[in-house]
N, C-alpha and C. Protein backbone atom coordinates (compact mmCIF):
# COMPACT_ATOMS: atom_id res chain seq x y z
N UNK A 1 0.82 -1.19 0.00
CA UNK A 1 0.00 0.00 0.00
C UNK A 1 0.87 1.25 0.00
N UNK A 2 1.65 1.10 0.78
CA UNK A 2 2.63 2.45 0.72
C UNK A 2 3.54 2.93 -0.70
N UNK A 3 3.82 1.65 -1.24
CA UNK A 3 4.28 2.04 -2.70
C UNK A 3 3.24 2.63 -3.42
N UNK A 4 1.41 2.08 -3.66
CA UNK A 4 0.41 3.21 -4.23
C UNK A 4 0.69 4.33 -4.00
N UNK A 5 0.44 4.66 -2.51
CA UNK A 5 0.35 6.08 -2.44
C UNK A 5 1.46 6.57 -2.38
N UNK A 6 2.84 6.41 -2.55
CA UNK A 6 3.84 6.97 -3.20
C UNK A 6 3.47 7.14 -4.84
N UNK A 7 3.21 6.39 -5.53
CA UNK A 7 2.86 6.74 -6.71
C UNK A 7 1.77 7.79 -6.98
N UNK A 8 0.50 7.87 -5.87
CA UNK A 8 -0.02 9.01 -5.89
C UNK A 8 0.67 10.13 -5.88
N UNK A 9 1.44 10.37 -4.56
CA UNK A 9 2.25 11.63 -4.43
C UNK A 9 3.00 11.69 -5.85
N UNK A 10 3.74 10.86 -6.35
CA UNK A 10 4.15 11.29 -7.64
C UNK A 10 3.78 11.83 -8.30
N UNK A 11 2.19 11.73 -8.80
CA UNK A 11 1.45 12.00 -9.82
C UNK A 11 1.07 13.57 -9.23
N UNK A 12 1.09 13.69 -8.11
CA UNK A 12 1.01 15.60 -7.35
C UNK A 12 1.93 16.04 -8.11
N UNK A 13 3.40 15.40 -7.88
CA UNK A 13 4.49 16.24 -8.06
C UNK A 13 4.50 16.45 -9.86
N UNK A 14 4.13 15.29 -10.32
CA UNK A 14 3.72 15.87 -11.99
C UNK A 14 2.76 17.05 -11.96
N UNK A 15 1.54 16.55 -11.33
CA UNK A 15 0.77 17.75 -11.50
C UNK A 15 1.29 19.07 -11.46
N UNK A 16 1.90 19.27 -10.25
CA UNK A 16 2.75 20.39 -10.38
C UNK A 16 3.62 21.29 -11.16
N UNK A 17 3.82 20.60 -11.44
CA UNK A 17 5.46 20.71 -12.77
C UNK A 17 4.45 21.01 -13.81
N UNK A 18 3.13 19.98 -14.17
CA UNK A 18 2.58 19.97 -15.62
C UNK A 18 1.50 21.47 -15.00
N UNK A 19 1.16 21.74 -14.21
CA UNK A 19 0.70 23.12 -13.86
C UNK A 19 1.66 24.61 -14.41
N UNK A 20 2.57 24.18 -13.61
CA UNK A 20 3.45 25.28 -13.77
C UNK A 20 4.25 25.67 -15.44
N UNK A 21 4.16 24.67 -16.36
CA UNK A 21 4.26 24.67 -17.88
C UNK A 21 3.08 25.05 -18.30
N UNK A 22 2.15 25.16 -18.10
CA UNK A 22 0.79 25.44 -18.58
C UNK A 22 0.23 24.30 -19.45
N UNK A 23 0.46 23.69 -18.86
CA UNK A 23 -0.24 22.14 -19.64
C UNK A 23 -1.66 21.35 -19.00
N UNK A 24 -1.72 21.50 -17.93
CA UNK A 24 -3.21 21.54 -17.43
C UNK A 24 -3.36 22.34 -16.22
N UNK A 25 -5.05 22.79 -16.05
CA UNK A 25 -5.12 23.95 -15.23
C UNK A 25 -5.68 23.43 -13.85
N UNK A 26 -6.32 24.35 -13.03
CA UNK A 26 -7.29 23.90 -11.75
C UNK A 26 -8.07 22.64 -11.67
N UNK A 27 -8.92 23.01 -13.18
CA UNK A 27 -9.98 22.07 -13.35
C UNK A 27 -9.16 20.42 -13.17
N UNK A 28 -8.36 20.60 -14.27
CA UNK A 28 -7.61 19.20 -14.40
C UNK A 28 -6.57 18.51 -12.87
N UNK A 29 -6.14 19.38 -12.08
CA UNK A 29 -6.14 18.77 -10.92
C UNK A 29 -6.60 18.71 -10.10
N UNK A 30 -8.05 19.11 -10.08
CA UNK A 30 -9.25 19.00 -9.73
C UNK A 30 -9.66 17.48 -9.96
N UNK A 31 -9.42 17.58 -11.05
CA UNK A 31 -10.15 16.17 -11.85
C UNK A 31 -8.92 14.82 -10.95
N UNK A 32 -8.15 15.06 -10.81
CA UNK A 32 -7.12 13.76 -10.49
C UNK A 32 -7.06 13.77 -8.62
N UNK A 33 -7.47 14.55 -8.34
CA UNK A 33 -7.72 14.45 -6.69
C UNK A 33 -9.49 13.81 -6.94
N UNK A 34 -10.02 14.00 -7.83
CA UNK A 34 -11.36 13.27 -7.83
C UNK A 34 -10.82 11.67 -7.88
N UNK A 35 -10.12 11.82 -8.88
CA UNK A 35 -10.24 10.42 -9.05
C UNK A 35 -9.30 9.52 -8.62
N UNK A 36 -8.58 10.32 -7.69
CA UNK A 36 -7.82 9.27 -5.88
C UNK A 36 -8.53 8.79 -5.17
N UNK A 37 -9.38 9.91 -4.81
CA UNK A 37 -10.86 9.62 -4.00
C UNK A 37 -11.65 8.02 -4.61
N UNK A 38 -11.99 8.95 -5.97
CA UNK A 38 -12.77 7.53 -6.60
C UNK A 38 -12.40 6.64 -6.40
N UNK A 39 -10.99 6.05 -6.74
CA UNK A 39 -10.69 4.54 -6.13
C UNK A 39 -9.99 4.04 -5.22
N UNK A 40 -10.26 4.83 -4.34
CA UNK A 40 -10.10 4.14 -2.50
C UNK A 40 -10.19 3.40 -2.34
N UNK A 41 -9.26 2.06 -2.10
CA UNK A 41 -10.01 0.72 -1.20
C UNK A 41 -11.02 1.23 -0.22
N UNK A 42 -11.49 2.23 0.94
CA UNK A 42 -12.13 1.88 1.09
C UNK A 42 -14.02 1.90 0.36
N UNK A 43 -13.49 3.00 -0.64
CA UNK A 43 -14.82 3.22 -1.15
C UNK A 43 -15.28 2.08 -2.24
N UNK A 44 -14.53 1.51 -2.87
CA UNK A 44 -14.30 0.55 -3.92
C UNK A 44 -14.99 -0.85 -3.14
N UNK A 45 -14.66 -1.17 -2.21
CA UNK A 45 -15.22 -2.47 -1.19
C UNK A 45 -16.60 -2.21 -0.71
N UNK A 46 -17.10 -0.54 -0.44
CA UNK A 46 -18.08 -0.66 0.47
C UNK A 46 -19.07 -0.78 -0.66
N UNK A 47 -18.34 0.11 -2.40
CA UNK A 47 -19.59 -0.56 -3.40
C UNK A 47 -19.79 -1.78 -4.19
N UNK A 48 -18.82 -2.42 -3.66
CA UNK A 48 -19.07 -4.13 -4.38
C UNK A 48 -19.13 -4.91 -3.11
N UNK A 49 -18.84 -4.65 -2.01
CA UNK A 49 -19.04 -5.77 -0.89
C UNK A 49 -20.35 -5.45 -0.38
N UNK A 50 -20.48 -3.90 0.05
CA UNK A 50 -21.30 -3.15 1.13
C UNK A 50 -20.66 -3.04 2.72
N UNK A 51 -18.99 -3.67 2.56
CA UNK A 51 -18.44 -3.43 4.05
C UNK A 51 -16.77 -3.03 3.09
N UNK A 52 -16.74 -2.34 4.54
CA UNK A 52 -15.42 -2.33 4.29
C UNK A 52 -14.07 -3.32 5.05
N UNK A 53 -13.27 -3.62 4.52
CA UNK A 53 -12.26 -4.74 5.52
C UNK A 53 -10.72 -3.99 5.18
N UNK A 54 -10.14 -2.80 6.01
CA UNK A 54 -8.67 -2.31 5.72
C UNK A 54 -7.88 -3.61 6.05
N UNK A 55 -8.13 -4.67 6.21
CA UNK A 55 -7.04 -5.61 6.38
C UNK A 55 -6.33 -5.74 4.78
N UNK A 56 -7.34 -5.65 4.08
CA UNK A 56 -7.23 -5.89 2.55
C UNK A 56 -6.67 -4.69 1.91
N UNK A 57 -6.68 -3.92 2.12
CA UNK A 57 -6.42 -2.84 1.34
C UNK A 57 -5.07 -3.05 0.72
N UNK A 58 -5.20 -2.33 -0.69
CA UNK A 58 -3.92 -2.20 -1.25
C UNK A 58 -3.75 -1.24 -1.91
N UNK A 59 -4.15 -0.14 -1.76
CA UNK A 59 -3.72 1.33 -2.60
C UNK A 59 -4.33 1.75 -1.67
N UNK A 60 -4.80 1.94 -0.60
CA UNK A 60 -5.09 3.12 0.64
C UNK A 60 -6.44 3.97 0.45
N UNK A 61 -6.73 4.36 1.45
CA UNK A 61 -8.08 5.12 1.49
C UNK A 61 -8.10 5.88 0.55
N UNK A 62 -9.61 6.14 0.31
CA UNK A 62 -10.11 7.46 -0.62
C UNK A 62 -9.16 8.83 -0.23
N UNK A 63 -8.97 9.08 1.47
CA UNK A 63 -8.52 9.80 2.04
C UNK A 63 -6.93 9.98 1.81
N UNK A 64 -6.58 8.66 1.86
CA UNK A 64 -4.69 8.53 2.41
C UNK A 64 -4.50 8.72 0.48
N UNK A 65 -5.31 8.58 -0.19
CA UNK A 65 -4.70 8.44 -1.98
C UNK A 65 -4.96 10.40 -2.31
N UNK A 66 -5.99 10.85 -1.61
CA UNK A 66 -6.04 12.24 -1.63
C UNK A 66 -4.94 13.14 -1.49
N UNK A 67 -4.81 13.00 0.36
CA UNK A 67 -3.73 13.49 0.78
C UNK A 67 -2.27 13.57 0.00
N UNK A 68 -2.14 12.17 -0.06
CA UNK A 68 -0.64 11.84 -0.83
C UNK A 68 -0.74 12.77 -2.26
N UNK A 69 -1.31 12.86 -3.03
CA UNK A 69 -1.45 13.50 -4.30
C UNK A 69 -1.46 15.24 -3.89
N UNK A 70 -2.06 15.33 -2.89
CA UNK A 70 -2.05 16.97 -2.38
C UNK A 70 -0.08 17.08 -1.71
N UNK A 71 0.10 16.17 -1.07
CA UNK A 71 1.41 16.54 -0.65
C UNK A 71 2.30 16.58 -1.76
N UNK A 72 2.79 15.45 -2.93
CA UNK A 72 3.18 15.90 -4.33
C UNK A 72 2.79 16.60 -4.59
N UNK A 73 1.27 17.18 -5.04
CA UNK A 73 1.17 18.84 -5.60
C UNK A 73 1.83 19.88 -4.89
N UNK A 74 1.28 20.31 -3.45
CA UNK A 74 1.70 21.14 -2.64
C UNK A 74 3.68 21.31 -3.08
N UNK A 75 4.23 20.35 -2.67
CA UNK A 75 5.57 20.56 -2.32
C UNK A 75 6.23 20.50 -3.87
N UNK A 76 5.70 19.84 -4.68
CA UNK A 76 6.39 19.98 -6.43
C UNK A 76 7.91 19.14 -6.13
N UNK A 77 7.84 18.07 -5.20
CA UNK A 77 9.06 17.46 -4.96
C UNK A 77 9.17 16.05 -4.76
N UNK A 78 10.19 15.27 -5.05
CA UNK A 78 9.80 14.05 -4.99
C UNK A 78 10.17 13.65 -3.16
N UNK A 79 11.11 14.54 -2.98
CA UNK A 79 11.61 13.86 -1.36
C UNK A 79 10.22 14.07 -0.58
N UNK A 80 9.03 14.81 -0.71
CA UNK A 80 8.21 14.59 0.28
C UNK A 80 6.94 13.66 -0.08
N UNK A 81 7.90 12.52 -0.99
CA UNK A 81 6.58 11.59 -1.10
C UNK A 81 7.25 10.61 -0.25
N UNK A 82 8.25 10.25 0.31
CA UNK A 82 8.74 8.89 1.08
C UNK A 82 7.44 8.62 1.86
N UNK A 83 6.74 7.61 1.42
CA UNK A 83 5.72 6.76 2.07
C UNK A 83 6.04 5.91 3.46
N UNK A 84 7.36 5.13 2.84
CA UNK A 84 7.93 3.82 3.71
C UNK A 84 8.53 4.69 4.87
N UNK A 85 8.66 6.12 5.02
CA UNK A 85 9.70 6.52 6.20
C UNK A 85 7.87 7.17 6.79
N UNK A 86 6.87 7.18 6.47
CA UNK A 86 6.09 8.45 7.09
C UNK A 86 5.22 7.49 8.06
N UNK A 87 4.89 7.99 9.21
CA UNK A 87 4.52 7.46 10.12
C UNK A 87 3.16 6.91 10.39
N UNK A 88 2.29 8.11 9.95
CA UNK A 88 0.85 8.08 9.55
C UNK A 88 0.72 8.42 7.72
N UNK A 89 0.14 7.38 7.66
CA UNK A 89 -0.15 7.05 5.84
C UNK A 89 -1.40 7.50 5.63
């Protein structure tokens, strides 16, 4: 799970970079924090199971895939995506 949401944060830190070239705007990282959310283990389980089980998870909450993509955007860096060193995911 922690390698996903390192790859989320990655995709911030693109966002960033592809922001700052003028290659996509608000809307469009708008659109990619939607769709962290969208596939959350836990939201993904509660609409095909109707429960949720984090024992299973393997790409991290709607929440923890958010965050991570806001911390790559925010910082435009790769050192503040280390997943495996961060304490709370």
């Amino acid at each position: 799970m922690r390698l996903e949401l390192q790859a989320d944060c990655y995709a911030g830190v693109w966002g960033a970079s592809a922001q700052k070239r003028g290659l996509i705007d608000t809307s469009d990282v708008e659109g990619g924090i939607r769709a962290a959310q969208s596939v959350g283990d836990d939201r993904l389980q509660k609409q095909a199971q109707g429960v949720v089980m984090p024992d299973s998870f393997t790409h991290g909450t709607s929440e923890q895939r958010q965050r991570w993509f806001n911390t790559g955007f925010r910082s435009g860096s790769v050192a503040s995506c280390n997943t495996f060193a961060a304490a709370q995911l």
